[in-house]
N, C-alpha and C. Protein backbone atom coordinates (compact mmCIF):
# COMPACT_ATOMS: atom_id res chain seq x y z
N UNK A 1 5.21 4.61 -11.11
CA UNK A 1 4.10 4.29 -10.25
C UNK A 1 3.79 5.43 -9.27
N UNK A 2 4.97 6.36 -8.90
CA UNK A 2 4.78 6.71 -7.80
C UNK A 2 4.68 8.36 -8.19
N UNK A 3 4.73 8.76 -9.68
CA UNK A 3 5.14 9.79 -10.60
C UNK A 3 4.64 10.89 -9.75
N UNK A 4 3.07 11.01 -10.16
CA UNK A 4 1.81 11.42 -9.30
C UNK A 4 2.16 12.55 -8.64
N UNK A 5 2.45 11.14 -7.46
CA UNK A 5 2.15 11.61 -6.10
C UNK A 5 3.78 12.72 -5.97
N UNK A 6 4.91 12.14 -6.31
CA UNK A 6 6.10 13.16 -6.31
C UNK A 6 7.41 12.17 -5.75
N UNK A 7 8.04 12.74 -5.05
CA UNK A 7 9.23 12.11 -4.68
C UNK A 7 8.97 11.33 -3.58
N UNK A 8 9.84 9.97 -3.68
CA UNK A 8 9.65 9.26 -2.59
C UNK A 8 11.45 8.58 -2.25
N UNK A 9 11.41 8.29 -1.04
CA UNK A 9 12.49 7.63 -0.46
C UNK A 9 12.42 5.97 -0.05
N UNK A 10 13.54 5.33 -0.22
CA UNK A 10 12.98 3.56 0.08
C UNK A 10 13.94 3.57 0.91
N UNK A 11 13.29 2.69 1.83
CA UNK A 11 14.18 2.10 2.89
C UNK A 11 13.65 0.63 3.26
N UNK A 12 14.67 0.39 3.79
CA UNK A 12 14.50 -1.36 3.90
C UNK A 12 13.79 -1.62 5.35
N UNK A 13 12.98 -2.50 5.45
CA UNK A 13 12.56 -2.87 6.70
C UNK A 13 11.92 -4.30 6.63
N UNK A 14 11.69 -4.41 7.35
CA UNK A 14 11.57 -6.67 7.60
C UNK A 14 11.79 -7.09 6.42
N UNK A 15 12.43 -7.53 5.68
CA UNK A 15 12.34 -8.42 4.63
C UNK A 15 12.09 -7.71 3.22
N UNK A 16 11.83 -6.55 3.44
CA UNK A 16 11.67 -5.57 1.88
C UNK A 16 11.66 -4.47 2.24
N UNK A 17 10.93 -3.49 1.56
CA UNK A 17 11.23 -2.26 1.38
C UNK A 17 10.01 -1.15 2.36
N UNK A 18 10.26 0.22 2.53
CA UNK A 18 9.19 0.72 2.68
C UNK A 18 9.23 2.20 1.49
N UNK A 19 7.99 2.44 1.68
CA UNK A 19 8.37 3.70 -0.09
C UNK A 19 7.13 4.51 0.55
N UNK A 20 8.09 6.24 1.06
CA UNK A 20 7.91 6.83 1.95
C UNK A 20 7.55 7.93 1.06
N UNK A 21 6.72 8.89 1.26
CA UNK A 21 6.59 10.36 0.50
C UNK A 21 6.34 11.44 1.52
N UNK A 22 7.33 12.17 1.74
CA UNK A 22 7.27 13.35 2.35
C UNK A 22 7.15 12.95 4.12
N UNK A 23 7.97 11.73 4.13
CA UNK A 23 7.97 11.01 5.69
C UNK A 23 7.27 10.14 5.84
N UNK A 24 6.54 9.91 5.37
CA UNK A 24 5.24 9.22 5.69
C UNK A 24 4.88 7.89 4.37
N UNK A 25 4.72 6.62 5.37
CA UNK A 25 4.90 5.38 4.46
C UNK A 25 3.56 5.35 3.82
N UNK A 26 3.88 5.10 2.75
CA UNK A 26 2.64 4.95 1.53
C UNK A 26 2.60 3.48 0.89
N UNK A 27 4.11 2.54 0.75
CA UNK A 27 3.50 1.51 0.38
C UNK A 27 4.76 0.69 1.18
N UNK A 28 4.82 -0.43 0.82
CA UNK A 28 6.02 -1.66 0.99
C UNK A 28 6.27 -2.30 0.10
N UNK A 29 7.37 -3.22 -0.90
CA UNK A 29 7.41 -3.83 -1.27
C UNK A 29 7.89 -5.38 -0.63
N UNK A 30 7.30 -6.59 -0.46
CA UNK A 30 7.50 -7.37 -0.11
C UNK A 30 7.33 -8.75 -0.65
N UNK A 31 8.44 -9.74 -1.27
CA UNK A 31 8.29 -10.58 -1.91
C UNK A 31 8.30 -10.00 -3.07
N UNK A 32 8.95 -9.26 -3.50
CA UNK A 32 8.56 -8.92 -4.47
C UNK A 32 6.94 -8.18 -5.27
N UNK A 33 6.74 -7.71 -4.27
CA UNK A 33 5.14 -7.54 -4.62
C UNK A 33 4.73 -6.12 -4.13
N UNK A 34 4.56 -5.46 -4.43
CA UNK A 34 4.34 -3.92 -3.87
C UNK A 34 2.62 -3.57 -3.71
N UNK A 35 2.66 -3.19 -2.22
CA UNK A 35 1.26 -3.11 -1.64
C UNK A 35 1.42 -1.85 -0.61
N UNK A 36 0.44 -1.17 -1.23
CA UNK A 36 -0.54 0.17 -0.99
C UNK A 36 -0.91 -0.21 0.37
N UNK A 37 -0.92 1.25 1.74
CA UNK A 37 -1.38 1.25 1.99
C UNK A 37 -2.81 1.92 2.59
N UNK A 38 -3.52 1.18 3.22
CA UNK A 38 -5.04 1.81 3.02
C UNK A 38 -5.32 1.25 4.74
N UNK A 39 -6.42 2.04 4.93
CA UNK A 39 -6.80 2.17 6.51
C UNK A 39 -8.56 2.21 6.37
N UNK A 40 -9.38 1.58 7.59
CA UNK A 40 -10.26 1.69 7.28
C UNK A 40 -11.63 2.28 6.23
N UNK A 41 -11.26 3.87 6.14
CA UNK A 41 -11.69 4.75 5.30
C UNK A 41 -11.59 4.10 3.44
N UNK A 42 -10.35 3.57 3.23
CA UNK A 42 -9.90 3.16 2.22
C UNK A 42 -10.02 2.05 1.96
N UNK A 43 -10.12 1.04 2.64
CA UNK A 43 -9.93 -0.65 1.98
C UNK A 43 -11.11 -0.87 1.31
N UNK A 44 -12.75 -0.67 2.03
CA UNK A 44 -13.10 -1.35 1.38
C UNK A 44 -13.40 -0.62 -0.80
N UNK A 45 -12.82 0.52 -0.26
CA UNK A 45 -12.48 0.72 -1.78
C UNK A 45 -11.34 -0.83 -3.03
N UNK A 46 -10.65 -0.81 -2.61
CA UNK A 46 -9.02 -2.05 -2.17
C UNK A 46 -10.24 -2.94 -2.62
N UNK A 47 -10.84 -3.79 -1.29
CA UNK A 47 -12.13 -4.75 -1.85
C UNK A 47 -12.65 -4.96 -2.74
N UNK A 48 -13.12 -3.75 -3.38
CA UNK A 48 -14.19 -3.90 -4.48
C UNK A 48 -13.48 -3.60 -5.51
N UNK A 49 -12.46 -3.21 -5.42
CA UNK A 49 -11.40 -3.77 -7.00
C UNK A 49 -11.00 -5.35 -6.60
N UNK A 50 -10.63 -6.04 -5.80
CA UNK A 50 -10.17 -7.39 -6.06
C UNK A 50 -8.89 -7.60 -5.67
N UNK A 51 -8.97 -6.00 -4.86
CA UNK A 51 -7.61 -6.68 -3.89
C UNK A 51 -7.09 -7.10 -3.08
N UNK A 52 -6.21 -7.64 -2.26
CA UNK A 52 -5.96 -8.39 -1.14
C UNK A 52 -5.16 -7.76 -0.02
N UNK A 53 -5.45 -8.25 1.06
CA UNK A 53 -5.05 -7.82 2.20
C UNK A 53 -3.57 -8.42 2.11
N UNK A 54 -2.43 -8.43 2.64
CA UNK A 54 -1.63 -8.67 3.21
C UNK A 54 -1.02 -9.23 4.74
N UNK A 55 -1.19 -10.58 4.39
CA UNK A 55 -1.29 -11.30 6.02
C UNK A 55 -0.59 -11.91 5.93
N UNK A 56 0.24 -12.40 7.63
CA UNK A 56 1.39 -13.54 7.31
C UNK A 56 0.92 -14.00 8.49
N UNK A 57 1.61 -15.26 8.82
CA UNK A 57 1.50 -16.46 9.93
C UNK A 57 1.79 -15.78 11.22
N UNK A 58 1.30 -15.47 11.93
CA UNK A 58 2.15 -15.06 13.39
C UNK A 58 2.24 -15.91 14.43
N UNK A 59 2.13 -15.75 15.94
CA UNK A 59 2.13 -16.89 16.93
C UNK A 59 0.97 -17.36 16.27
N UNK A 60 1.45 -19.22 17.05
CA UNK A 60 0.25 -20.23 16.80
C UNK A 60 -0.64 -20.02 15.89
N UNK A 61 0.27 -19.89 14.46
CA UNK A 61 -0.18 -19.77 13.08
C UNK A 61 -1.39 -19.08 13.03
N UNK A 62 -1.74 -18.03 13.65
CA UNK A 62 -2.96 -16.96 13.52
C UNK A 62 -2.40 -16.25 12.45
N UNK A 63 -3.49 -16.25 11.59
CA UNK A 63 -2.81 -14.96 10.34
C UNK A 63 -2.98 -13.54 11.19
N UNK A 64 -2.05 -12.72 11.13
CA UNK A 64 -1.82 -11.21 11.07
C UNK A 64 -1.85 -10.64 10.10
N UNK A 65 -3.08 -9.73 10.20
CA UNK A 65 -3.26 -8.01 8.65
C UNK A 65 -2.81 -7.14 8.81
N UNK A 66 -2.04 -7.29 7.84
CA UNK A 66 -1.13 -5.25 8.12
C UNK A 66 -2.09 -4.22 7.37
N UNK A 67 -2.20 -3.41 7.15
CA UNK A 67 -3.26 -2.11 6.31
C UNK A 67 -2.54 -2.18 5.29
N UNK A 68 -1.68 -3.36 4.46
CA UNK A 68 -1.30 -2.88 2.93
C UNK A 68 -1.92 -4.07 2.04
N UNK A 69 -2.37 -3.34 0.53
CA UNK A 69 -3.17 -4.27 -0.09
C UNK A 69 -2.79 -4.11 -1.33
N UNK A 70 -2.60 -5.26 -2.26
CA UNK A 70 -2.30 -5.14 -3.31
C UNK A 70 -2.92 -4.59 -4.62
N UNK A 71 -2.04 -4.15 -5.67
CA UNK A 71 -2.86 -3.15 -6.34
C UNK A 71 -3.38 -3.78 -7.22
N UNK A 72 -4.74 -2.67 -7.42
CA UNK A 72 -5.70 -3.22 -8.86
C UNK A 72 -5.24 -3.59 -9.92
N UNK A 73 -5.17 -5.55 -10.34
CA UNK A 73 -4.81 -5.18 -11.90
C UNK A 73 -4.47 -3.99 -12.90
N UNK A 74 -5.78 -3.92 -13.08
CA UNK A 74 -6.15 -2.53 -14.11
C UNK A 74 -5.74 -1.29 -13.80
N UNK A 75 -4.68 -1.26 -12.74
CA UNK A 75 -4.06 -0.21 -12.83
C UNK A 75 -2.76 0.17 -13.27
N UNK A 76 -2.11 -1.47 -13.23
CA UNK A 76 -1.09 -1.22 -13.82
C UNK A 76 -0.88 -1.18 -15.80
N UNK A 77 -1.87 -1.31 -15.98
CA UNK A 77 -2.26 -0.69 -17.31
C UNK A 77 -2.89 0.96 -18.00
N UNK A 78 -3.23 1.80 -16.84
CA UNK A 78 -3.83 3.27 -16.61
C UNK A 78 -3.06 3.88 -15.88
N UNK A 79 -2.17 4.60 -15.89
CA UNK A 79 -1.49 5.57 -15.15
C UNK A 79 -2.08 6.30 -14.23
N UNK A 80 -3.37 7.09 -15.15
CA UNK A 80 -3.85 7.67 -14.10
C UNK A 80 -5.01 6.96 -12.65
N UNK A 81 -5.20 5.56 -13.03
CA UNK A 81 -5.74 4.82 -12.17
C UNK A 81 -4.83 4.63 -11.23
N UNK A 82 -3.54 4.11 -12.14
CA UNK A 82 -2.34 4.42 -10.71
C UNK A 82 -2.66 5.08 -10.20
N UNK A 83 -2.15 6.31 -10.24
CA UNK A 83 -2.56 7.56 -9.65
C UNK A 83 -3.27 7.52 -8.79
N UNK A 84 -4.46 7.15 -8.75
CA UNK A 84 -5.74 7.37 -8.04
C UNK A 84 -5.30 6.57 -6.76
N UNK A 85 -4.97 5.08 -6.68
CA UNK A 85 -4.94 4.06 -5.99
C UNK A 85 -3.39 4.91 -5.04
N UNK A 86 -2.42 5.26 -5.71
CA UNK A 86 -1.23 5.87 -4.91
C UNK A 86 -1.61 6.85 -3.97
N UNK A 87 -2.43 7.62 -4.49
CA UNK A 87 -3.32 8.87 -3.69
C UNK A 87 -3.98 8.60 -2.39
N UNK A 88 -4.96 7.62 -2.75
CA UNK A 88 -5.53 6.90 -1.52
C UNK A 88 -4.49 5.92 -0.63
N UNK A 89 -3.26 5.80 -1.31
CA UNK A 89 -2.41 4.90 -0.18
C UNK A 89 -2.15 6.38 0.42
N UNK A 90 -1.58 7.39 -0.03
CA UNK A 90 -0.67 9.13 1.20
C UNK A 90 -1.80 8.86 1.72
N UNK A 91 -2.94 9.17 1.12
CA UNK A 91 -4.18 9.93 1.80
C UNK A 91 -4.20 8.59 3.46
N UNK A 92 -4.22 7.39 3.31
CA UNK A 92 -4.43 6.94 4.52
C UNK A 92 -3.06 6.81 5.17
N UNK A 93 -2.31 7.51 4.83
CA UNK A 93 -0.77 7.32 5.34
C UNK A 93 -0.99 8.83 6.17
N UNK A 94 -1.68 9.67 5.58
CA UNK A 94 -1.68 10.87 6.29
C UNK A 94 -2.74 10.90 7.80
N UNK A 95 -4.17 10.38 7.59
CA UNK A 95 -5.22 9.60 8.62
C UNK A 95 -4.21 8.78 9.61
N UNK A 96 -3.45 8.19 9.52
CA UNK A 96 -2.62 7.50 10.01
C UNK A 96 -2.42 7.99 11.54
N UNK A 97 -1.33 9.49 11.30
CA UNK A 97 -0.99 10.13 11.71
C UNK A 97 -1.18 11.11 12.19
N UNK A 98 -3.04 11.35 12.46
CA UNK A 98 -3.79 12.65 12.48
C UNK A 98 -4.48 11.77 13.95
């Protein structure tokens, strides 16, 4: 998944994982479920494939959105669509931090 983009490191944080490239977090796995992340510039790309935000219950059951979204079907069938979608998770991992 992560071929692409190059080497990455995992580390654990709340409840799953984080999957870091060159310092800098690019996705999480949580529940079993691994989600990209994307920042304004990027989601509504995320959107218009059909993917979902990542929200959980917080105080007085208000949902909370983190910037990670799950990946396009159809990508886990295209490598290089992978690709594309992993790219745009650094790329807003790098915006992040600028």
């Amino acid at each position: 998944m992560f071929q692409g983009l190059g080497p990455v490191t995992i580390k654990r944080m709340f409840g799953g994982k984080g999957i870091y490239h060159l310092g800098r977090i690019v996705a999480v796995e949580v529940r079993d479920e691994m989600l990209l992340k994307a920042d304004e510039t990027s989601a509504p790309e995320f959107v218009a494939a059909g993917a979902t935000q990542w929200a959980y219950e917080g105080k007085k059951g208000k949902p909370v959105k983190m910037p990670y979204w799950s990946i396009p079907e159809e990508a886990y069938d295209d490598p290089d669509l992978m690709a594309k979608w992993v790219r745009l998770a650094y790329e807003a991992a790098l915006r992040a931090e600028s």
